[in-house]
Protein backbone atom coordinates (compact mmCIF):
# COMPACT_ATOMS: atom_id res chain seq x y z
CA UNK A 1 -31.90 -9.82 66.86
CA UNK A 2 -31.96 -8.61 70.34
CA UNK A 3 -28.06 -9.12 71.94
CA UNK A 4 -25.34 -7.12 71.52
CA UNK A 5 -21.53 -8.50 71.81
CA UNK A 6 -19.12 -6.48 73.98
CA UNK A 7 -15.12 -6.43 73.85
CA UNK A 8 -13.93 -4.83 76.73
CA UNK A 9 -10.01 -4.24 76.09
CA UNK A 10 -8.26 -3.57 78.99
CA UNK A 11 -4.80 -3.07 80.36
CA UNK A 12 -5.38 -6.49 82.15
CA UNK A 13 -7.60 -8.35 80.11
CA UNK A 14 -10.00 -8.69 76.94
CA UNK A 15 -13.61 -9.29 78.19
CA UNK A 16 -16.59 -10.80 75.63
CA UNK A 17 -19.97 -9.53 76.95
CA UNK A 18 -23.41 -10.27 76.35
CA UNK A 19 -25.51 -7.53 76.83
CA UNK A 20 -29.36 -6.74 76.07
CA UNK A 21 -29.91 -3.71 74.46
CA UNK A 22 -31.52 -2.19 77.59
CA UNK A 23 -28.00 -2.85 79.20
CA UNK A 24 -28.51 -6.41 80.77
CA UNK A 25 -25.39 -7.96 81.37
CA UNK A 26 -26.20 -11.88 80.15
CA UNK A 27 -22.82 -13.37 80.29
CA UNK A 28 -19.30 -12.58 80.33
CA UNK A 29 -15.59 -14.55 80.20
CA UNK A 30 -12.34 -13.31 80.18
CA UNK A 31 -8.55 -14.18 79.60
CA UNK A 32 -5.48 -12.30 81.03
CA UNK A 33 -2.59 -10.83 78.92
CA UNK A 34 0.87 -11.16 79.90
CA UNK A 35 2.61 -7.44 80.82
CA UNK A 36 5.60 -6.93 79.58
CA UNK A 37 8.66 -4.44 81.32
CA UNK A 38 11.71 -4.61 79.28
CA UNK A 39 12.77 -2.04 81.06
CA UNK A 40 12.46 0.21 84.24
CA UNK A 41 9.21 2.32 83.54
CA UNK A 42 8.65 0.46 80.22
CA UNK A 43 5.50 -1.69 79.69
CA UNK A 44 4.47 -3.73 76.88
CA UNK A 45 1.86 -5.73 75.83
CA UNK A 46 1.96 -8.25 72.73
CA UNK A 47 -0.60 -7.25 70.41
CA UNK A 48 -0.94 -10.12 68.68
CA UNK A 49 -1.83 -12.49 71.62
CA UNK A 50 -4.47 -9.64 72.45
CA UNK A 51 -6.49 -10.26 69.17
CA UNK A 52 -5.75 -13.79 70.09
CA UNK A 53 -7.58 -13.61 73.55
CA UNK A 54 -10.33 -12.01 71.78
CA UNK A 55 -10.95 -14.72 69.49
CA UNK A 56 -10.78 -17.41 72.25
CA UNK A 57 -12.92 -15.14 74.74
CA UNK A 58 -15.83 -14.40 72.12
CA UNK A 59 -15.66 -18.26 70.94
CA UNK A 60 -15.85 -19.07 74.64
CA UNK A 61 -18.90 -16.90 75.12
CA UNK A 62 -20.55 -18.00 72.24
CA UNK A 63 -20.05 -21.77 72.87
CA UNK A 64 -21.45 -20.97 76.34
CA UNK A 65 -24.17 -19.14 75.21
CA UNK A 66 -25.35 -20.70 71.72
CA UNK A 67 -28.47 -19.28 71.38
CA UNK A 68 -26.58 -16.36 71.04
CA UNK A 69 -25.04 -16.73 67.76
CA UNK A 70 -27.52 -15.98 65.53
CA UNK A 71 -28.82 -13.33 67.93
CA UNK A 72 -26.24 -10.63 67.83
CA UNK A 73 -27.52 -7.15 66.54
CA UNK A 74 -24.12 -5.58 66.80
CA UNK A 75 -20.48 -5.80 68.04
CA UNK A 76 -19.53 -2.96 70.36
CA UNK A 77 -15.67 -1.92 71.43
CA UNK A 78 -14.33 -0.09 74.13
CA UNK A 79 -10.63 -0.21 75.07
CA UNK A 80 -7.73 0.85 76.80
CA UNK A 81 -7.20 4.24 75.13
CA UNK A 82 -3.33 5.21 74.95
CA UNK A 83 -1.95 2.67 74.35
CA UNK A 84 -0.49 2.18 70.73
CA UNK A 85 0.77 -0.27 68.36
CA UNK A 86 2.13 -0.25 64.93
CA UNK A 87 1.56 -2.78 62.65
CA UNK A 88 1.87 -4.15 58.69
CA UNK A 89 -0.52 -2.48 56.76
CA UNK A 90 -2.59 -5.63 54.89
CA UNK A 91 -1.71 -8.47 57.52
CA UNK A 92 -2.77 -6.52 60.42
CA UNK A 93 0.40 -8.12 62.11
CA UNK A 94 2.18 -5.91 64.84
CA UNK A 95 5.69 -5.13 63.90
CA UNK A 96 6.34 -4.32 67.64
CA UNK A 97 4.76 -4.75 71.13
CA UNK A 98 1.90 -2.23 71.77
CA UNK A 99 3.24 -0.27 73.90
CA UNK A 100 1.10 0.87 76.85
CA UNK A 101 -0.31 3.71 78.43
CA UNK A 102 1.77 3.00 81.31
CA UNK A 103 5.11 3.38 79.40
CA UNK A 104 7.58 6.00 80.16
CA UNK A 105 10.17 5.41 77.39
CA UNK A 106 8.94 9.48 75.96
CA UNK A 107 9.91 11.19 79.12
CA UNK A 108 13.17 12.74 76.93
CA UNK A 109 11.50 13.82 74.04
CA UNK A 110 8.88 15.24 76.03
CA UNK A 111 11.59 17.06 78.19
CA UNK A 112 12.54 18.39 75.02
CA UNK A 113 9.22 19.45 73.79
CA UNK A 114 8.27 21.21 77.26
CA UNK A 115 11.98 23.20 77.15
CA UNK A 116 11.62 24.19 73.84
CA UNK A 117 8.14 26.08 74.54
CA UNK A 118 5.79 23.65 72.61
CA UNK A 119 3.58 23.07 75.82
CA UNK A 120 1.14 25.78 75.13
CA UNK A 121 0.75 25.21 71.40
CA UNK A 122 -0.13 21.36 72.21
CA UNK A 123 -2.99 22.39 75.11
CA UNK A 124 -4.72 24.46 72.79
CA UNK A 125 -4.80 21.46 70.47
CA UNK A 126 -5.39 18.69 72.04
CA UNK A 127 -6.45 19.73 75.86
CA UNK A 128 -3.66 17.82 77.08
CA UNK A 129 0.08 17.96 78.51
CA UNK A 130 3.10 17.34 76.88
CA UNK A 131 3.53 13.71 78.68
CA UNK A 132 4.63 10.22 77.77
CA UNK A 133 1.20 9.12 78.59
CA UNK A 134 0.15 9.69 75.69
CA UNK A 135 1.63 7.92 72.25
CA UNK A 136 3.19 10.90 70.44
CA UNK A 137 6.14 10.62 72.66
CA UNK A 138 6.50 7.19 72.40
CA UNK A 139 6.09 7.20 68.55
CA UNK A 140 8.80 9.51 68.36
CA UNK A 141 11.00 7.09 70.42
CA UNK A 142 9.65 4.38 68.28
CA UNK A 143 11.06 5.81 65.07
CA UNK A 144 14.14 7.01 66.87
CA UNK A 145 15.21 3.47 67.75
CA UNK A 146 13.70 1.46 65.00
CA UNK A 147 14.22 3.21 61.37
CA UNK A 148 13.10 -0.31 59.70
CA UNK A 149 9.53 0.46 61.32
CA UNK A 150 9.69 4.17 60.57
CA UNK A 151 10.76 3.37 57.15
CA UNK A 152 7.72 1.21 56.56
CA UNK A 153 5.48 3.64 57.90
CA UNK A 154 6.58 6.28 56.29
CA UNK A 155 6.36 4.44 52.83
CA UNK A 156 2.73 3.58 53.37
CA UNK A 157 3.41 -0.47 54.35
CA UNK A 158 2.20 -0.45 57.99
CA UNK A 159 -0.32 1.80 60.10
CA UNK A 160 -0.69 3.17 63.67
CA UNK A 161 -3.68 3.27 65.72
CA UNK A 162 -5.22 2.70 69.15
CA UNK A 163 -5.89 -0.59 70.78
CA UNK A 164 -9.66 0.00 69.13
CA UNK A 165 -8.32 0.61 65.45
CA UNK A 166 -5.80 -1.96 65.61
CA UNK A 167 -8.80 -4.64 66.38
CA UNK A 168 -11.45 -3.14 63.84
CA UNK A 169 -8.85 -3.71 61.59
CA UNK A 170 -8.03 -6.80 62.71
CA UNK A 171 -11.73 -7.98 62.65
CA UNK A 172 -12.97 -6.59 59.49
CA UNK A 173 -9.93 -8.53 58.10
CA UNK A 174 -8.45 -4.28 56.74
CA UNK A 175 -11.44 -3.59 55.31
CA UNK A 176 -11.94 -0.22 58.06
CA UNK A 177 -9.04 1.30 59.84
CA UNK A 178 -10.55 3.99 62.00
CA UNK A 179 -10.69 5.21 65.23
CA UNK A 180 -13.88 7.32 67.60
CA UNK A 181 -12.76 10.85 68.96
CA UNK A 182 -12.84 9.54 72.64
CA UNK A 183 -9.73 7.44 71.18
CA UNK A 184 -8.31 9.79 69.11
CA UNK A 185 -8.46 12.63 71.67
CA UNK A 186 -5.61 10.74 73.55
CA UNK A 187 -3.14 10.66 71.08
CA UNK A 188 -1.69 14.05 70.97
CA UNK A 189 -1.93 14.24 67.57
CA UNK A 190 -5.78 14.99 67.39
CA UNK A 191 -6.92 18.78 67.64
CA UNK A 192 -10.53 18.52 69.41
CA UNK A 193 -11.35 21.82 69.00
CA UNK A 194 -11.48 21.32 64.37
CA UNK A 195 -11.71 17.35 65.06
CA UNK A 196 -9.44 16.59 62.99
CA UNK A 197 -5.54 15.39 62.61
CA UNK A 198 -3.51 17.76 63.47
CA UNK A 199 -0.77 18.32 60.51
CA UNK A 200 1.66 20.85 62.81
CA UNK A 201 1.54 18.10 65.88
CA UNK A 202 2.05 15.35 63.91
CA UNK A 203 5.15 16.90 61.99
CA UNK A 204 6.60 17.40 65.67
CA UNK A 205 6.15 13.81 66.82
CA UNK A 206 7.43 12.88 63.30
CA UNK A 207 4.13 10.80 62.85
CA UNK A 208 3.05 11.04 59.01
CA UNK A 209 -0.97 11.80 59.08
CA UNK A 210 -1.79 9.45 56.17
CA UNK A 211 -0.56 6.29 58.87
CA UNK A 212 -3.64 7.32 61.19
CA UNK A 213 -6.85 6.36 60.97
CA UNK A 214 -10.42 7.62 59.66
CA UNK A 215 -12.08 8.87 62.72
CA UNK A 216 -15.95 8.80 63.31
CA UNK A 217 -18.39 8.96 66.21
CA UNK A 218 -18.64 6.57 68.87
CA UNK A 219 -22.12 5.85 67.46
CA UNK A 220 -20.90 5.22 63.56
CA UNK A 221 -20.92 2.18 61.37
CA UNK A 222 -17.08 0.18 61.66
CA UNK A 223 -17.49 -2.39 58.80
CA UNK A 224 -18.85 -5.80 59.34
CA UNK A 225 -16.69 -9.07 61.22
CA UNK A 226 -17.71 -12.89 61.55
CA UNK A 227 -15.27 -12.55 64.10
CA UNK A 228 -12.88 -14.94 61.73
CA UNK A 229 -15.87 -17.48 61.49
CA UNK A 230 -16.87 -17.76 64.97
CA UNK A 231 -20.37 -16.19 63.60
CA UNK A 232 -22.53 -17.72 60.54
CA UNK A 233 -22.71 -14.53 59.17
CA UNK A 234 -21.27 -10.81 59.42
CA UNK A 235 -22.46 -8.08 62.35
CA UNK A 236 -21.93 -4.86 62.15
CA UNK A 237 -19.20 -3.10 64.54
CA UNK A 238 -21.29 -0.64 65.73
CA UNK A 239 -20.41 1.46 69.14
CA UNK A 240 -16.81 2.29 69.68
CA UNK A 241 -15.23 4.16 72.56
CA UNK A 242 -12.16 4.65 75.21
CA UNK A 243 -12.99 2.93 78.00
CA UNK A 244 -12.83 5.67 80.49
CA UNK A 245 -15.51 8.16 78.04
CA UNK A 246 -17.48 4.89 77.57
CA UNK A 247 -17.78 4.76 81.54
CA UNK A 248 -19.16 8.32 81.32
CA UNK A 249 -21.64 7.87 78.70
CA UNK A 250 -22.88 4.06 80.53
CA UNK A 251 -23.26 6.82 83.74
CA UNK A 252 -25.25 8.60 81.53
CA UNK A 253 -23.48 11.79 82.64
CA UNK A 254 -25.05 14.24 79.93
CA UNK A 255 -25.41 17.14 81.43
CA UNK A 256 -22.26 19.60 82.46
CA UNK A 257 -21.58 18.86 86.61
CA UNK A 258 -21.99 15.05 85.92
CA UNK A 259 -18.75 13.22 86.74
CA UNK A 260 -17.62 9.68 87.40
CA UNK A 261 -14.51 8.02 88.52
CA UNK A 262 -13.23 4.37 87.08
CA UNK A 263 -11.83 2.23 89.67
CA UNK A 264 -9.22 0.26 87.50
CA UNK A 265 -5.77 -0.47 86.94
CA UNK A 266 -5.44 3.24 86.85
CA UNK A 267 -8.06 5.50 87.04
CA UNK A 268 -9.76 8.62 85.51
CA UNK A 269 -11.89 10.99 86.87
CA UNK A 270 -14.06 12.75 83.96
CA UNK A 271 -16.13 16.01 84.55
CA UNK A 272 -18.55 16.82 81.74
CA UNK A 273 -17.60 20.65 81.05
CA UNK A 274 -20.32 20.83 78.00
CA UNK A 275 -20.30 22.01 74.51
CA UNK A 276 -17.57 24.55 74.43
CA UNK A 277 -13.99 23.28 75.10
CA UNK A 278 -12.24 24.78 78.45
CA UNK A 279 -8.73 24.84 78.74
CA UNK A 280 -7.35 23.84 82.94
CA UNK A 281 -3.92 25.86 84.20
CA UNK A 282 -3.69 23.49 87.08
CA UNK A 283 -2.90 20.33 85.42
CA UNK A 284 -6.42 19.16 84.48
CA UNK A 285 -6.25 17.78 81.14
CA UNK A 286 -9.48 18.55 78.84
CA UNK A 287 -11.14 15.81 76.28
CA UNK A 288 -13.54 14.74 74.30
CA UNK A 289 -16.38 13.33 75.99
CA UNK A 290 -17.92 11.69 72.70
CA UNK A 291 -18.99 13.44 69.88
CA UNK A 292 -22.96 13.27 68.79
CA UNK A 293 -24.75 14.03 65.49
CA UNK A 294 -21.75 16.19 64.37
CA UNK A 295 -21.56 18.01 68.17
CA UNK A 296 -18.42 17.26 70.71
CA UNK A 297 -19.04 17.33 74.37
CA UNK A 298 -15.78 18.20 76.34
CA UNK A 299 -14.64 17.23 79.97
CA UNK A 300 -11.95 17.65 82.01
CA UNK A 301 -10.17 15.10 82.85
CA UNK A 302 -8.06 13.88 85.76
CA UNK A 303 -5.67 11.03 85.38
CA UNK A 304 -4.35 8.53 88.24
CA UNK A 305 -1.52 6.18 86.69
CA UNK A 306 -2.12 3.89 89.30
CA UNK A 307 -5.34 2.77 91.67
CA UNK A 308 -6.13 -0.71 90.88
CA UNK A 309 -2.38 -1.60 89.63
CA UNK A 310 -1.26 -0.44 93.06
CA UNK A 311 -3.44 -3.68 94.63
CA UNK A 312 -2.30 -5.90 92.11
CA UNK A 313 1.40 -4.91 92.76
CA UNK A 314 0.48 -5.86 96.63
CA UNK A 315 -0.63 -9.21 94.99
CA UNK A 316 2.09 -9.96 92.43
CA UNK A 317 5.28 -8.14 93.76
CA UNK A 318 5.20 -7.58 97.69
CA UNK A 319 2.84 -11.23 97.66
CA UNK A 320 1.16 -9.22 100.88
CA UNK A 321 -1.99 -10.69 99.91
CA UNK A 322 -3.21 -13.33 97.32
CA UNK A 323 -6.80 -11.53 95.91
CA UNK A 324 -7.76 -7.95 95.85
CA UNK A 325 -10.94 -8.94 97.59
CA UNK A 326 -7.93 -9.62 101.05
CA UNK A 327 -7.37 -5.37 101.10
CA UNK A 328 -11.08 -4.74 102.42
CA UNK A 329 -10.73 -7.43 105.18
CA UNK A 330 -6.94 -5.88 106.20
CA UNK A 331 -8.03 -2.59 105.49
CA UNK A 332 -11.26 -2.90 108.02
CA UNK A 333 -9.23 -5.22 110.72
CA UNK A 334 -7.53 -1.95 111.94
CA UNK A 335 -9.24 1.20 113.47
CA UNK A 336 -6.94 3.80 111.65
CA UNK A 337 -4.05 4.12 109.45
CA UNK A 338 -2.07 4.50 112.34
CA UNK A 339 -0.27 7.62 110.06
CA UNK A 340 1.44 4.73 107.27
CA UNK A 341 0.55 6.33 103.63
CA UNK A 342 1.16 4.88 100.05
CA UNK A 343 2.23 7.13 97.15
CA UNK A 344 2.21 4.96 94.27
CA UNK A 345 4.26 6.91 92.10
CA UNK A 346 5.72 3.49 90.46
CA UNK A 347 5.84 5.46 87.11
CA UNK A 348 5.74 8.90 88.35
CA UNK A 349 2.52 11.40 89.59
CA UNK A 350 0.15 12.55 87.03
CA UNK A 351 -2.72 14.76 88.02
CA UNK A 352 -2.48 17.22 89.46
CA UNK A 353 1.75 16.83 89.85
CA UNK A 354 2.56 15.92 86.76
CA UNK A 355 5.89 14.74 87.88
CA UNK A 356 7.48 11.52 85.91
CA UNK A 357 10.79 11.42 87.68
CA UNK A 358 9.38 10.52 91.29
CA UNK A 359 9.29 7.34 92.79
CA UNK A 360 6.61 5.71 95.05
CA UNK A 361 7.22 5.19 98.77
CA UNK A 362 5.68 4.11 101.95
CA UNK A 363 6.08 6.72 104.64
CA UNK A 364 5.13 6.81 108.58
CA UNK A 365 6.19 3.06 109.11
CA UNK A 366 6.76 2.08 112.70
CA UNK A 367 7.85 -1.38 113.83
CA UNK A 368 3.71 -1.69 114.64
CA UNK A 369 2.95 -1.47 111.33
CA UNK A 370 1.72 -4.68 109.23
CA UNK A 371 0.71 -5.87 106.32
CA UNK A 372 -3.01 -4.57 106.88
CA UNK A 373 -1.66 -0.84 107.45
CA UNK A 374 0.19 -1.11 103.87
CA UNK A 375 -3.39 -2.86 102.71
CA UNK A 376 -4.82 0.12 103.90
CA UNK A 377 -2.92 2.63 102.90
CA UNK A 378 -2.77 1.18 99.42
CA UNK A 379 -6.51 1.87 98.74
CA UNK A 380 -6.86 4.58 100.63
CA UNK A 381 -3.76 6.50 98.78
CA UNK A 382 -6.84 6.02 95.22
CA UNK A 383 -9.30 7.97 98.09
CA UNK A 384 -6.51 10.60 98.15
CA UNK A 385 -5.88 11.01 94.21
CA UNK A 386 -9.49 11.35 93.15
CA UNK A 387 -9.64 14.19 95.88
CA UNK A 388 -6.56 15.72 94.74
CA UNK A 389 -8.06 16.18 91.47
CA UNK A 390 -11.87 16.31 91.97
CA UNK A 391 -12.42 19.73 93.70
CA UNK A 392 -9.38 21.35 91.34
CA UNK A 393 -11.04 20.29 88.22
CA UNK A 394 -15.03 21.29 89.06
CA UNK A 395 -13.48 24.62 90.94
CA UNK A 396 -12.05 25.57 87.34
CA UNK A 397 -15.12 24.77 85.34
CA UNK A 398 -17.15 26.77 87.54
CA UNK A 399 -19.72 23.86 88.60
CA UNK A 400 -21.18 22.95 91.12
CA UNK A 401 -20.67 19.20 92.04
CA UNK A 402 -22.34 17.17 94.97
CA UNK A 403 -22.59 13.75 93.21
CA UNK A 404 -19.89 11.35 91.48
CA UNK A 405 -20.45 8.21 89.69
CA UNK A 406 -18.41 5.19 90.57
CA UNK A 407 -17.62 2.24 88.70
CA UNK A 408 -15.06 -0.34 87.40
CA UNK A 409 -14.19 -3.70 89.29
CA UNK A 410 -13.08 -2.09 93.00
CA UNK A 411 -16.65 -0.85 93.25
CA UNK A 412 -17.24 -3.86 95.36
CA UNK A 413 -14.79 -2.83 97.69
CA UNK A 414 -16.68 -1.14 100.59
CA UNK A 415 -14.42 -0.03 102.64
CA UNK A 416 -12.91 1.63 99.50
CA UNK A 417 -15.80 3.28 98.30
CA UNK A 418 -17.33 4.58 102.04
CA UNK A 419 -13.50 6.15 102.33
CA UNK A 420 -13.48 7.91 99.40
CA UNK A 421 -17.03 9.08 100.07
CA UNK A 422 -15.34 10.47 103.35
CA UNK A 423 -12.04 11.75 101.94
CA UNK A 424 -14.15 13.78 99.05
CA UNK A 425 -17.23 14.69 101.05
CA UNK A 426 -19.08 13.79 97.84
CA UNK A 427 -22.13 11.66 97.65
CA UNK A 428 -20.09 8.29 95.89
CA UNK A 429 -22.78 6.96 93.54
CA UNK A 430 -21.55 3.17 93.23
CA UNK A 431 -22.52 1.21 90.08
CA UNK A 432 -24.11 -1.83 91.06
CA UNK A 433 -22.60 -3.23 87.52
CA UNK A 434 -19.02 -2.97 87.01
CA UNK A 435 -18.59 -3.35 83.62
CA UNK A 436 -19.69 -0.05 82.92
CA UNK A 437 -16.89 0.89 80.04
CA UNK A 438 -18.68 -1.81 78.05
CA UNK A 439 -21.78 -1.06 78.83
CA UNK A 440 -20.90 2.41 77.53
CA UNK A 441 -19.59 0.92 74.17
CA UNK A 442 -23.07 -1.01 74.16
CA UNK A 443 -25.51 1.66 74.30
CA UNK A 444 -23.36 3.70 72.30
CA UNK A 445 -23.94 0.87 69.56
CA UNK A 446 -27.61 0.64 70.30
CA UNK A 447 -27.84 4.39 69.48
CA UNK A 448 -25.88 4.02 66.38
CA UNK A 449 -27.75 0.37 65.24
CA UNK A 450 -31.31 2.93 65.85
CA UNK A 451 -32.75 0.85 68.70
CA UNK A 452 -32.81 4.51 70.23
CA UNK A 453 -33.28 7.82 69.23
CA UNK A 454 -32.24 10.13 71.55
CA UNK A 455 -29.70 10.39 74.82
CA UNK A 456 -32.76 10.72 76.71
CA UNK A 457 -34.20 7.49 75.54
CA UNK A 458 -30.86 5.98 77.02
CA UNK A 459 -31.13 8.28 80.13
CA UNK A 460 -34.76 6.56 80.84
CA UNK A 461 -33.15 2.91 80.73
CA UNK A 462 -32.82 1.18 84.51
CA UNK A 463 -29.53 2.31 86.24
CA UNK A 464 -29.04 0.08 89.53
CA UNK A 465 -26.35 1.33 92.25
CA UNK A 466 -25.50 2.06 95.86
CA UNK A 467 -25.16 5.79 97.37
CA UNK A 468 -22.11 6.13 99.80
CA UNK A 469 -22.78 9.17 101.75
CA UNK A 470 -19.96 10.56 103.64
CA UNK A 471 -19.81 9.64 107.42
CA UNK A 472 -16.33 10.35 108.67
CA UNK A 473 -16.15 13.63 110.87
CA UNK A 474 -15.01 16.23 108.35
CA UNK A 475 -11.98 17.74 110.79
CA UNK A 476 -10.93 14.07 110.38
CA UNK A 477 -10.89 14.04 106.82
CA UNK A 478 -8.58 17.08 106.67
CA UNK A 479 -6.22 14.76 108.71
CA UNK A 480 -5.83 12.30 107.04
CA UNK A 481 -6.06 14.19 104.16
CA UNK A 482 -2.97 16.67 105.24
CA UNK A 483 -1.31 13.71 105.85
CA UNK A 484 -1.12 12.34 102.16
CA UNK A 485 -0.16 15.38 101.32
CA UNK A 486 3.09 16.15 103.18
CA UNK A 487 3.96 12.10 102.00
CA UNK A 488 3.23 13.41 98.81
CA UNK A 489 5.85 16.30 99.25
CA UNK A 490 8.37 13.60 100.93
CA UNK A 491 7.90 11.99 97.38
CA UNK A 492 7.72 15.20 95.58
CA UNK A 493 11.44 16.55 96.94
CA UNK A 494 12.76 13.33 96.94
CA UNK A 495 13.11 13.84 101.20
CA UNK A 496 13.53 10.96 103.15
């Protein structure tokens, strides 16, 4: 029994992965969900035709790979982490679209929260910022706008959880209905430094604690699934984690300094901080890390709404270009950005603004400017937000940091990855494979199934990847650097 299976739950897409325990990718196939915006700033996703798309990418996988079948040691989740959904205790069935990460339905309640002085009691909880990001907010809505489904939860007939949860349940057919810390961490309901629920937050997002789920390591047992039949017999789901910790741990960032960025539909830059939880006053959210034999291991945590969505919105909205692959051709067909910047505050800024109410722009057009300056500018303005939150968040744990990991699908963009190499004036340290969240979830499982013993046994496995050193002229960098940031103040004070 030497493969493990991988479900890779995006914001995009659900992934099945095959990997080898010494973190092989073998295969891979995966199937696009539909995004849903009812509204301005609201985003949905149906949860059903996720666990759908897992069935159909994991029978897909299997039928492609048969030897496979009666191969697997494991099943190993990692998932898009804030994102929440609701559904019928029993059934498993969603009594409402998951609503996603992206979301901003919360911003009022939030508003409310902040005025009334709740921001500092919620930090010390959870690490994090009052903010619609996460699902408190949007729970509250929730129940504000649909007592039926409050009503039911209340009474004990349906159950929240994180994309992760909602499929273990799903899988193991309600037989386990729990969630990881990296997951839980997220919610604003979890306090990281007791690990545990925490009572006092949930009574303020009017979320009843007995709806949530167990939570256990990354690296704990999560029931059994024949993946309804697909298999001839049960695995155990063993390796859970948020996709953006599981990127971390696949970096094998285990020592405080380490830090990696994911280059996807949004992106998150993650310090490891070490044992003892450290609190940021500059808009640097703190997290779990994962949590090991009983022991957490913080990091700070900087969060870009949107990197990789920003290319896609070139692609599916502006139809500037028809692939992502186009932006490294555009971008490198010019010798400069001729002074056009992209502040893709489609759902507001997050760190290190934390402003929800601004809008995105393009600033410094002139009638020279094409489509491959607004290429450009889209993916350098991800260059400009892992800056903007890079140096603020290892200047405020006190470490020293010369080397970032890199990974998620825009890896392969070169142009991309040499800029923000530039921009930072950080070594870039480029995964070579992109799926590194699953990867993450993977040897987290292989921990937890006792094919290893120790994080150094996993730090010893082969890690393949490309070093960007910086090149550009550092007075250079300033200038284009000072140049995001007075578009950033156009955006900021709403100045044309």
């Amino acid at each position: 029994m030497s493969t493990i299976l991988a479900l890779d739950q995006s914001t995009s897409a659900t992934k099945a992965l095959l990997f080898s325990p010494a973190g092989e990718l073998i295969a891979k196939t995966a199937r696009d969900h539909r995004q849903y915006y009812p509204q301005p700033g609201w985003v949905e996703h149906d949860a059903e035709e996720i666990y759908q798309n897992v069935r159909q990418v994991c029978a897909a996988l299997l039928e492609q790979n048969p030897g496979q079948r009666d191969d697997l040691l494991c099943l190993s989740i990692t998932n898009q982490r804030e994102t929440i959904v609701v559904f019928e205790k029993g059934t498993g069935q969603p009594l409402y679209h998951a609503i996603v990460w992206q979301c901003r339905r919360g911003d009022a309640a939030c508003a409310e929260l902040v005025e009334a002085g709740h921001g500092p009691q919620v930090q010390r909880a959870t690490g994090l910022k009052i903010d619609t990001y996460f699902p408190a907010s949007k729970l509250k809505w929730l129940f504000a706008h649909e007592p039926e489904i409050r009503r039911r939860v209340w009474a004990g007939e349906a159950l929240i959880g994180t994309i992760d949860s909602y499929l273990v349940y799903r899988l193991t057919r309600g037989a386990v209905f729990a969630t990881d810390h990296t997951n839980a961490s997220r919610t604003l309901l979890y306090n990281i430094r007791d690990l545990c629920w925490d009572e006092s937050l949930c009574a303020l997002f009017d979320v009843p604690v007995f709806a949530l789920p167990e939570v256990r390591e990354s690296s704990a047992s999560y029931g059994e699934t024949d993946l309804d039949g697909l298999l001839p017999q049960p695995v155990p789901i063993c390796g859970v984690m948020g996709d953006s910790q599981a990127a971390l741990f696949a970096e094998r960032c285990f020592q405080p300094g380490m830090a990696k960025v994911t280059f996807g539909t949004g992106s998150s830059v993650l310090l490891n901080v070490g044992h003892e939880m450290l609190l940021s006053e500059n808009g640097i959210v703190t997290t779990i890390g994962w949590v090991y034999q009983g022991q957490p291991v913080y990091a700070f945590e900087g969060i870009i709404n949107f990197t990789g969505a920003t290319v896609a919105w070139l692609r599916d909205q502006l139809k500037l270009i028809e692939s992502a692959a186009e932006t490294e051709v555009l971008a490198r067909s010019i010798p400069d950005n001729d002074g056009v910047y992209l502040v893709p505050a489609f759902v507001g800024l997050s760190a290190p603004y934390w402003r929800a109410d601004v809008k995105g722009a393009i600033v410094g057009l002139t009638p020279g400017s094409t489509r491959s300056h607004i290429a450009r500018a889209a993916l350098e303005s991800i260059a400009y937000q892992v800056r903007d939150v890079l140096g603020l968040m290892a200047g405020e744990a006190g470490l020293a940091l010369r080397l970032m990991h890199g990974d998620g699908g825009a890896v392969s963009n070169r142009f991309l990855m040499q800029f923000t190499a530039d921009i930072t004036q950080y070594t870039l340290r480029a995964s070579s494979l992109p799926e590194l969240s699953a990867l993450g979830a993977v040897l987290s499982g292989a921990l937890g199934m006792g094919l290893y013993d120790t994080l150094d046994d996993l730090e010893r496995l082969p890690h393949t990847f490309v070093d960007y050193e910086p090149q550009m002229d550092v007075l250079l960098a300033e200038d284009y650097y000072a140049g995001w940031q007075a578009a950033v103040r156009q955006v900021l004070s709403g100045t044309p």
